[in-house]
PDB file of N, CA and C in Angstrom:
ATOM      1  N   UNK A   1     -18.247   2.366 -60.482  1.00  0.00           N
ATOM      2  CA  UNK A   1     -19.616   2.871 -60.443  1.00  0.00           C
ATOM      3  C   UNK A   1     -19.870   3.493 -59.079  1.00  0.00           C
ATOM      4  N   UNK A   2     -20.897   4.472 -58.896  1.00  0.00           N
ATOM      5  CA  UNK A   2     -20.931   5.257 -58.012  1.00  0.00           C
ATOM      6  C   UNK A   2     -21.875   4.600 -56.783  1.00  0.00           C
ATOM      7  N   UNK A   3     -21.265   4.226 -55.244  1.00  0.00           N
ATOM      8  CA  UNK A   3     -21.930   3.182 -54.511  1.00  0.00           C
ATOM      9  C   UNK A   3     -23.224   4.410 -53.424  1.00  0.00           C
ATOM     10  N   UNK A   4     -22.884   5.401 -53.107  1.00  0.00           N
ATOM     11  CA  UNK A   4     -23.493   6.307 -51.922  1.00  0.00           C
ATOM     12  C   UNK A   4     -24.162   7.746 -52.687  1.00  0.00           C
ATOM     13  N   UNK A   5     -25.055   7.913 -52.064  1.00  0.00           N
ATOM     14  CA  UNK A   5     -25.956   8.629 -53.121  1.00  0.00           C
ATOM     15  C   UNK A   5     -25.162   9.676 -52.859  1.00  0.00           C
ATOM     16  N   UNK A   6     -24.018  10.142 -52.042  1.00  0.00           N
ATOM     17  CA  UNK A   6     -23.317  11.271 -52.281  1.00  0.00           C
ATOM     18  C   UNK A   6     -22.482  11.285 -53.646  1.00  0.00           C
ATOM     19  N   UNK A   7     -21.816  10.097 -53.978  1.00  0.00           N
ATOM     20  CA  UNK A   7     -20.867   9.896 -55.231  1.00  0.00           C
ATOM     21  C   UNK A   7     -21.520   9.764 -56.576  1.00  0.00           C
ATOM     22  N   UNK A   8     -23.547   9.009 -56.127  1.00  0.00           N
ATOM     23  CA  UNK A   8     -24.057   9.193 -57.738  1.00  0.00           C
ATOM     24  C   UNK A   8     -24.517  10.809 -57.674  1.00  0.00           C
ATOM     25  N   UNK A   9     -24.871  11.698 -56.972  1.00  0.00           N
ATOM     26  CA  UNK A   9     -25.005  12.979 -57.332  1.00  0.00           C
ATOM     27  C   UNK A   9     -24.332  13.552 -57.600  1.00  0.00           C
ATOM     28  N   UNK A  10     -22.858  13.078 -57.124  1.00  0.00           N
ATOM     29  CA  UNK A  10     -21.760  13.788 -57.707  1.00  0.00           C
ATOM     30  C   UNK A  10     -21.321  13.852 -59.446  1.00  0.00           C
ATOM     31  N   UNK A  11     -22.044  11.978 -59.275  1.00  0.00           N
ATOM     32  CA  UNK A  11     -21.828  11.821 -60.919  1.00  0.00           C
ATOM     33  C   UNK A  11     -22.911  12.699 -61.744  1.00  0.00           C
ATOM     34  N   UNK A  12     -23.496  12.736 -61.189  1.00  0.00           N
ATOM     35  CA  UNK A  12     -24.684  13.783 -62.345  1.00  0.00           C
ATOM     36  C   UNK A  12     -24.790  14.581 -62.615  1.00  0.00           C
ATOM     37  N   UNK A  13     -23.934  15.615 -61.417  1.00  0.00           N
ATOM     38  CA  UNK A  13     -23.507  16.819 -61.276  1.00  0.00           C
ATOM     39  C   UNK A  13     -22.275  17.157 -62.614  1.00  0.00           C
ATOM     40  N   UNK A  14     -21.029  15.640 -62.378  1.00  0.00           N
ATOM     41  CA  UNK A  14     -20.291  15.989 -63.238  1.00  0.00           C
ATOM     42  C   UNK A  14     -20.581  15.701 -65.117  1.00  0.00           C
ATOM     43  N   UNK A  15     -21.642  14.936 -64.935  1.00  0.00           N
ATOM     44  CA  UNK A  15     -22.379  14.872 -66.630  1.00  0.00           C
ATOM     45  C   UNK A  15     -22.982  16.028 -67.127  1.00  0.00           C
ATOM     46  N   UNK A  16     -23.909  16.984 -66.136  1.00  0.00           N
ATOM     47  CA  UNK A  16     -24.569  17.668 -66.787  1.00  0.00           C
ATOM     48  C   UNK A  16     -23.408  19.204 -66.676  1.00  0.00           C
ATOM     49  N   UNK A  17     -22.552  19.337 -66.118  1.00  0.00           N
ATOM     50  CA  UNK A  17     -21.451  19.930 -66.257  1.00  0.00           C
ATOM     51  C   UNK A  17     -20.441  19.788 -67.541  1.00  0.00           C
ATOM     52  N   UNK A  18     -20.330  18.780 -67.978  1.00  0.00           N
ATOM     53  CA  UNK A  18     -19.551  18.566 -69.101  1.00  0.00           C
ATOM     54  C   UNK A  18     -20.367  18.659 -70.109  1.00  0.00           C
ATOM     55  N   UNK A  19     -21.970  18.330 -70.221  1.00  0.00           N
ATOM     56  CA  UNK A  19     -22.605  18.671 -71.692  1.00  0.00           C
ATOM     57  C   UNK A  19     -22.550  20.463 -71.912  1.00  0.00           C
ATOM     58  N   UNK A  20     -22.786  21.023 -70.734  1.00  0.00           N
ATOM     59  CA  UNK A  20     -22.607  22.568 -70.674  1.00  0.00           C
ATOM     60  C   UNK A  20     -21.221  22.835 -70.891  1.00  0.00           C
ATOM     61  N   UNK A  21     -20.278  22.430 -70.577  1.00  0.00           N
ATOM     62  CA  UNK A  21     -18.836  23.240 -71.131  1.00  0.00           C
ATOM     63  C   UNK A  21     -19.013  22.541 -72.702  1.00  0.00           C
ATOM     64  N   UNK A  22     -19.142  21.248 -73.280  1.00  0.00           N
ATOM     65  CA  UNK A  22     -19.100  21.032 -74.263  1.00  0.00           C
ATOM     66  C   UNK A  22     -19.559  22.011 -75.050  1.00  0.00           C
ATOM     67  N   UNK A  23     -21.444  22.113 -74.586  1.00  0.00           N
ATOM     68  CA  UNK A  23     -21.834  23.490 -75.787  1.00  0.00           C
ATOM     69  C   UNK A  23     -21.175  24.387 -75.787  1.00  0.00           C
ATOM     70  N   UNK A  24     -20.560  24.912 -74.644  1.00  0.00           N
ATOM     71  CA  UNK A  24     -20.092  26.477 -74.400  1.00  0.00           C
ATOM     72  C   UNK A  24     -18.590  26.025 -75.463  1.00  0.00           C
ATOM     73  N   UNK A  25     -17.961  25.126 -75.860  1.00  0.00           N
ATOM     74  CA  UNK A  25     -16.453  24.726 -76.353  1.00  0.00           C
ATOM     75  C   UNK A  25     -17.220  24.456 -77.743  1.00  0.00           C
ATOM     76  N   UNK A  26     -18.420  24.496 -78.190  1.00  0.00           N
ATOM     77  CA  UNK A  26     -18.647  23.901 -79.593  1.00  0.00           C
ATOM     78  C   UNK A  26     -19.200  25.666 -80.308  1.00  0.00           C
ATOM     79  N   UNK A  27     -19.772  26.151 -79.458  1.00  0.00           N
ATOM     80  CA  UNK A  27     -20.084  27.478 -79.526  1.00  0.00           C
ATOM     81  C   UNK A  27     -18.800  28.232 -79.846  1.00  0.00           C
ATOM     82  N   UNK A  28     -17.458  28.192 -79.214  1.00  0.00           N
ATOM     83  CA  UNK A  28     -16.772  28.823 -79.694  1.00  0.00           C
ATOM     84  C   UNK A  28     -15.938  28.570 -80.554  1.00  0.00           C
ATOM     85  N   UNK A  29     -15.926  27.338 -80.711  1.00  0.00           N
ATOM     86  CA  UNK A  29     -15.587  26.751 -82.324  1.00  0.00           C
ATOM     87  C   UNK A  29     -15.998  27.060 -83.169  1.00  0.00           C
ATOM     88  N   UNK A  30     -17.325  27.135 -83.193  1.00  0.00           N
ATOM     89  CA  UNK A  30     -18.181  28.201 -84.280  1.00  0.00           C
ATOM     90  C   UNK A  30     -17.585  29.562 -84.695  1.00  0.00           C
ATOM     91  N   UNK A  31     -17.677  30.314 -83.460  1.00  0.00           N
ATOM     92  CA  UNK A  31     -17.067  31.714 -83.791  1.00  0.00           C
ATOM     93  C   UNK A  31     -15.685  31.837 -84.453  1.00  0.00           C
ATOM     94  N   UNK A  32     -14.895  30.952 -83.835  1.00  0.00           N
ATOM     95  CA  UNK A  32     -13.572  30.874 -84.739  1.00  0.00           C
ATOM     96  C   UNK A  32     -13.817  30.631 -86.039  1.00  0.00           C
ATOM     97  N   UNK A  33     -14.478  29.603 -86.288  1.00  0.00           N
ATOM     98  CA  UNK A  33     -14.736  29.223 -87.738  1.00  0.00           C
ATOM     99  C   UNK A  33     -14.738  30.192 -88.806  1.00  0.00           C
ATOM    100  N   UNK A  34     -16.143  30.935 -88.194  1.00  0.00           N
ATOM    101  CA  UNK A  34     -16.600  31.992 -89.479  1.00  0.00           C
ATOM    102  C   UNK A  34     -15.562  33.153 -89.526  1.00  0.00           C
ATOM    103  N   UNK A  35     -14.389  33.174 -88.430  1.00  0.00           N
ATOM    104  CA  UNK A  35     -13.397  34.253 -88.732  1.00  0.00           C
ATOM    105  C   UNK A  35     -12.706  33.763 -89.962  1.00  0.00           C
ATOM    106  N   UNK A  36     -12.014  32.292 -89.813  1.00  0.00           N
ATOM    107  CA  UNK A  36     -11.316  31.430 -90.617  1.00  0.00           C
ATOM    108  C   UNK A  36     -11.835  31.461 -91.922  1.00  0.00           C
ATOM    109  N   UNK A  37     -13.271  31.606 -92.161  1.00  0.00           N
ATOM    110  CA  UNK A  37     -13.921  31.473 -93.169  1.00  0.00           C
ATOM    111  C   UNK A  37     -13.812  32.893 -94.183  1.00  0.00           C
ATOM    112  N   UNK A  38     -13.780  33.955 -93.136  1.00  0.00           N
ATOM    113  CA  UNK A  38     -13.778  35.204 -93.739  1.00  0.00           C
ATOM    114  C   UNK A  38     -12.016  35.516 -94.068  1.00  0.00           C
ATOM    115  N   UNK A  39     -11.647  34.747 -93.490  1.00  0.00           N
ATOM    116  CA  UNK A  39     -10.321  34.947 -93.595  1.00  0.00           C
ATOM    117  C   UNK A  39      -9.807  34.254 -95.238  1.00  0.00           C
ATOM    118  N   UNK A  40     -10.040  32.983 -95.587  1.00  0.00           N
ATOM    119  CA  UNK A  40      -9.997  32.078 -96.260  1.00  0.00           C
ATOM    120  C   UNK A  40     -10.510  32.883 -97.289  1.00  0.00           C
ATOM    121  N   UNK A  41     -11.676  33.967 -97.174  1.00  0.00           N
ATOM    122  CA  UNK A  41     -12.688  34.431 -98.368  1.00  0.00           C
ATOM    123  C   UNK A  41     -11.701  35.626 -98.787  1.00  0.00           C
ATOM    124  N   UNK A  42     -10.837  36.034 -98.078  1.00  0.00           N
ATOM    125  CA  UNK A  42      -9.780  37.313 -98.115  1.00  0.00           C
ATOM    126  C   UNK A  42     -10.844  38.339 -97.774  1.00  0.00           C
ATOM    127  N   UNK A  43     -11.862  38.131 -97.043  1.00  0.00           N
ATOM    128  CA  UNK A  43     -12.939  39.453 -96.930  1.00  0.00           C
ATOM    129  C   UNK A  43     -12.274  40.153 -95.680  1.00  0.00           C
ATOM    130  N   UNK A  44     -11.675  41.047 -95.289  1.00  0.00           N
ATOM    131  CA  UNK A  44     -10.861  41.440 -94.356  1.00  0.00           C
ATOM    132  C   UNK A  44     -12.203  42.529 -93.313  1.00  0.00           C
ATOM    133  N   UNK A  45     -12.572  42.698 -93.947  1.00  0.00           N
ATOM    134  CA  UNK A  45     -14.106  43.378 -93.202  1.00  0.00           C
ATOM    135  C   UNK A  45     -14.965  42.691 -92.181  1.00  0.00           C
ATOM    136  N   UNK A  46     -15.316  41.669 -93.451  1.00  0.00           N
ATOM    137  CA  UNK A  46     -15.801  40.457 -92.557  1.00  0.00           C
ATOM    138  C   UNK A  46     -15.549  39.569 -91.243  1.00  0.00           C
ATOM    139  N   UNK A  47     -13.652  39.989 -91.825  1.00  0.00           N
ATOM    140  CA  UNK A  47     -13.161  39.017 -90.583  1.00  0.00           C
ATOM    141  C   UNK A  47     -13.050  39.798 -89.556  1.00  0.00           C
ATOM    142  N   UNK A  48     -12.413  40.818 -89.557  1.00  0.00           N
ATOM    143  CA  UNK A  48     -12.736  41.878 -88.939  1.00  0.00           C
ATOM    144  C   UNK A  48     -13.934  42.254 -87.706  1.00  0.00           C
ATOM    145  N   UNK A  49     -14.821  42.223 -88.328  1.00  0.00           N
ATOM    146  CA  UNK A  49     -16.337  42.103 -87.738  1.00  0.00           C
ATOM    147  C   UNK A  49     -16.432  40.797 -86.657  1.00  0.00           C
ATOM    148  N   UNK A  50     -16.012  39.321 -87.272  1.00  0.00           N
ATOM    149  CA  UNK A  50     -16.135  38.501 -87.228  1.00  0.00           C
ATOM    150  C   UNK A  50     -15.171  38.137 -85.538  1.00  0.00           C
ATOM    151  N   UNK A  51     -14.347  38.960 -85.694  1.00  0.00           N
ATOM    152  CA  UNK A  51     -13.277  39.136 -84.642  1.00  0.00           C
ATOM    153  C   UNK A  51     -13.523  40.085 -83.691  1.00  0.00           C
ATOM    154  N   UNK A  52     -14.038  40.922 -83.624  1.00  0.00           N
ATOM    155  CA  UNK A  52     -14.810  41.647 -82.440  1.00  0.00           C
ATOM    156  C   UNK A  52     -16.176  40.941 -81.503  1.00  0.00           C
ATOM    157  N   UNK A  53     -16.598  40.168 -82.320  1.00  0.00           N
ATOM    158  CA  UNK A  53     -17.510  39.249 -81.701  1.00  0.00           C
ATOM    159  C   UNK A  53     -17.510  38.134 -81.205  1.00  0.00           C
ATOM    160  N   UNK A  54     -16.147  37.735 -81.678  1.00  0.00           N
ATOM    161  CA  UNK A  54     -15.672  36.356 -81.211  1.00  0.00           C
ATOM    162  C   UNK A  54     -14.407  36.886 -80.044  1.00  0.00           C
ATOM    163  N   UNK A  55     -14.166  37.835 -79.790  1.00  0.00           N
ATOM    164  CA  UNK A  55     -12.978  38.171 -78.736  1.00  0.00           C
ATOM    165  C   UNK A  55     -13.928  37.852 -77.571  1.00  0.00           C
ATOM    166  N   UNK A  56     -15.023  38.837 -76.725  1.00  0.00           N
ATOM    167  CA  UNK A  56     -15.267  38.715 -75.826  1.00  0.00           C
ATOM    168  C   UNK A  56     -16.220  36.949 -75.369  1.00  0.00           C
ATOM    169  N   UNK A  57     -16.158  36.379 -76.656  1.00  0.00           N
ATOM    170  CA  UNK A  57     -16.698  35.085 -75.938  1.00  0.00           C
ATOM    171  C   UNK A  57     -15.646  34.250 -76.173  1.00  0.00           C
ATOM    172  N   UNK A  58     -13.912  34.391 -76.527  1.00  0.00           N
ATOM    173  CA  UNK A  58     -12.454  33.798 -76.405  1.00  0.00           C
ATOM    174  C   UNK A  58     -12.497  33.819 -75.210  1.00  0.00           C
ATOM    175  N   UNK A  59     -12.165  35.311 -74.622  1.00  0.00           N
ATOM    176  CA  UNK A  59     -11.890  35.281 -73.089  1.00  0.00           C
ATOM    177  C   UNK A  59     -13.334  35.002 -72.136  1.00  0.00           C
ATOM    178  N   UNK A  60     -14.765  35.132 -71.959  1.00  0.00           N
ATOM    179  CA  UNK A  60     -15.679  34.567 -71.171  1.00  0.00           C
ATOM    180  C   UNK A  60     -14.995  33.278 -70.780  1.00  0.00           C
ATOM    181  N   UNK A  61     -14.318  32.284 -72.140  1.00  0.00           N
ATOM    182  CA  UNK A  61     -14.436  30.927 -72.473  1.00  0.00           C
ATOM    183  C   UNK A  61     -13.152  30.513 -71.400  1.00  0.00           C
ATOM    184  N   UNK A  62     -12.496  31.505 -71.546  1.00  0.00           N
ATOM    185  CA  UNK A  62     -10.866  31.319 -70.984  1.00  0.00           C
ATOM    186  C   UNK A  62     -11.281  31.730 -69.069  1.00  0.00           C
ATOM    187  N   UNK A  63     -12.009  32.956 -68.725  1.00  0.00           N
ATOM    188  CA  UNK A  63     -12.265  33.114 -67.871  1.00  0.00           C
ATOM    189  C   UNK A  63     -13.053  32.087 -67.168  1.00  0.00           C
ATOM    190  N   UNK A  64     -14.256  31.136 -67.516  1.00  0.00           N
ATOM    191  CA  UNK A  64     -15.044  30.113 -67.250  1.00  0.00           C
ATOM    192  C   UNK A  64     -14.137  29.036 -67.079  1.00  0.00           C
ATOM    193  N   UNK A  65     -12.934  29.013 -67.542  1.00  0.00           N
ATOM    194  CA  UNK A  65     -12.078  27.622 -67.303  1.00  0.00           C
ATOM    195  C   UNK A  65     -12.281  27.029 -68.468  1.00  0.00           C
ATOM    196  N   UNK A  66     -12.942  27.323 -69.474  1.00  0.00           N
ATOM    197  CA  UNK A  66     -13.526  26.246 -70.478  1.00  0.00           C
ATOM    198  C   UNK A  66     -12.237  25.349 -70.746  1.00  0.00           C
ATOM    199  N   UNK A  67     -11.536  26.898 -71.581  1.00  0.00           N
ATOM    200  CA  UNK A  67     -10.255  26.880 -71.889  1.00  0.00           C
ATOM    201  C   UNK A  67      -9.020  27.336 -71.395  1.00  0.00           C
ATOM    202  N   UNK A  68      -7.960  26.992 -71.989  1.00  0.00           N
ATOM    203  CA  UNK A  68      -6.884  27.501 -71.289  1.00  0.00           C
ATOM    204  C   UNK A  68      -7.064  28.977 -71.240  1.00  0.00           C
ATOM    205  N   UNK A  69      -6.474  30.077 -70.320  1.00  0.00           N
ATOM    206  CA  UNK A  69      -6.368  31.460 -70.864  1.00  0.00           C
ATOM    207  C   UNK A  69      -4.720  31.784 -71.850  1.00  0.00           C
ATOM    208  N   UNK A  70      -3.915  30.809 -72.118  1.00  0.00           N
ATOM    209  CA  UNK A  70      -2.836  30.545 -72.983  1.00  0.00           C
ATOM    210  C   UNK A  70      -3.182  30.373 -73.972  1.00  0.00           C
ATOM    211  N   UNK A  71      -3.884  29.444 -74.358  1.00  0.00           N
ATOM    212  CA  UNK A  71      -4.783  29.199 -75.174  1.00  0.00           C
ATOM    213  C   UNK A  71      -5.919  30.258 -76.123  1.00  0.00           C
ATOM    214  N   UNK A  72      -6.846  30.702 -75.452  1.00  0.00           N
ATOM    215  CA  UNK A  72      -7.389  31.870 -75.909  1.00  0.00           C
ATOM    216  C   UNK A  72      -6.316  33.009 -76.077  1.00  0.00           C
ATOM    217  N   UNK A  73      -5.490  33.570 -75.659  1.00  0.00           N
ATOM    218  CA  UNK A  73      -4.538  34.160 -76.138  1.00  0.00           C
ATOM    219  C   UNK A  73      -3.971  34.022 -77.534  1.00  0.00           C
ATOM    220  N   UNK A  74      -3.483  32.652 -77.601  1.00  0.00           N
ATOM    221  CA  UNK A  74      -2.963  32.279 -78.445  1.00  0.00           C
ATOM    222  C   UNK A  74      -3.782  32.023 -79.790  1.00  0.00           C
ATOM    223  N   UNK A  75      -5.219  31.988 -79.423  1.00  0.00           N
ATOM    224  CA  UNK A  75      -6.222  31.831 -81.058  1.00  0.00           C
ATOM    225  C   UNK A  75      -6.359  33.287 -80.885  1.00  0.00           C
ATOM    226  N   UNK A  76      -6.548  34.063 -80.278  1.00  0.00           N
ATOM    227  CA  UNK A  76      -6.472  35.427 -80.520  1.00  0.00           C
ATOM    228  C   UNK A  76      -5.715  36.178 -81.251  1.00  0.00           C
ATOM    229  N   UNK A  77      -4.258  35.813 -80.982  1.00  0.00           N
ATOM    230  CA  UNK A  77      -3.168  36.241 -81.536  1.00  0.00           C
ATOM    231  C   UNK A  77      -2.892  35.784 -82.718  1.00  0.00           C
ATOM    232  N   UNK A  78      -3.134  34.583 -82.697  1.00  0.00           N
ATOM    233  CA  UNK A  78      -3.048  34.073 -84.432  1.00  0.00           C
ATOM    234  C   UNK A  78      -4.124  34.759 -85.725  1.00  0.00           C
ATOM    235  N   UNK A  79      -5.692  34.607 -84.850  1.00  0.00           N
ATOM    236  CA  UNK A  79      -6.371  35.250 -86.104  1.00  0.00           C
ATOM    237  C   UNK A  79      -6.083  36.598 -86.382  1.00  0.00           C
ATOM    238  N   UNK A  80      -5.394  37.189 -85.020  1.00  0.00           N
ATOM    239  CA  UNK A  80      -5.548  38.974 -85.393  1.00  0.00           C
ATOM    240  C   UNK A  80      -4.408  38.818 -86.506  1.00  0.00           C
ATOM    241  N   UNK A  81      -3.508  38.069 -86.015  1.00  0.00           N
ATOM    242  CA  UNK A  81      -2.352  38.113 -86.943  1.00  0.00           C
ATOM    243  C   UNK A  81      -2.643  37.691 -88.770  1.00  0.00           C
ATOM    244  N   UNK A  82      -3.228  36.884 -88.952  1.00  0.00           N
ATOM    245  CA  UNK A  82      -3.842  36.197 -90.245  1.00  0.00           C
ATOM    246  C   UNK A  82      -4.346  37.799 -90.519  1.00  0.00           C
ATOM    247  N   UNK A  83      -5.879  38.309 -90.119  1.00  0.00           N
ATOM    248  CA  UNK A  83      -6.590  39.837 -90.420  1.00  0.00           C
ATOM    249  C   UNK A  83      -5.336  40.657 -90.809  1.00  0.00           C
ATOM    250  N   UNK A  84      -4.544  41.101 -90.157  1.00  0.00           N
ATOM    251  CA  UNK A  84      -3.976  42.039 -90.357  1.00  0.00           C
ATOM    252  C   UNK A  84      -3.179  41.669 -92.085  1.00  0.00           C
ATOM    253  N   UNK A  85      -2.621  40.553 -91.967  1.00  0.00           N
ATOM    254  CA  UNK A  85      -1.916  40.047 -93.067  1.00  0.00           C
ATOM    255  C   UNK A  85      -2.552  40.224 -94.181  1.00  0.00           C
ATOM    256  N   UNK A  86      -3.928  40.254 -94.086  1.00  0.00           N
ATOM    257  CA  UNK A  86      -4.883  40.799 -95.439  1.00  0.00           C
ATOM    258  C   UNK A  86      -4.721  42.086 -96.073  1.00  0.00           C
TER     259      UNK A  86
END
């Protein structure tokens, strides 16, 4: 437990830091989703669409540290790859 009010501000600092990357990591779970979804629907338009809007908040996510930038690469590369396969 945190003894010097330097180490409990630190702790509060690092709580309300992690509920913000959480949303920002649940937010882009979302966006993946509805690609997956359009993907799953064979709507290739949709996903399509779905994938231009979800690229620049992959990399924000990767640039912010959320996530890995290997990582965002790598869900990038997979859904374009799935789209195209349609």
């Amino acid at each position: 437990m945190a003894n010097t009010a330097q180490s409990k501000k630190r702790a509060r600092q690092a709580e309300t830091r992690r509920e913000a990357n959480m949303a920002q990591r649940s937010n882009l779970r979302t966006y993946v989703k509805k690609i997956i979804k359009a993907i799953e629907a064979k709507d290739k338009n949709l996903a399509q669409d779905a994938f231009k809007t979800a690229q620049p908040i992959i990399d924000r996510m990767a640039n912010k540290r959320i996530i890995h930038r290997n990582k965002a690469a790598r869900i990038k590369s997979r859904l374009n790859a799935h789209i195209k396969a349609l």
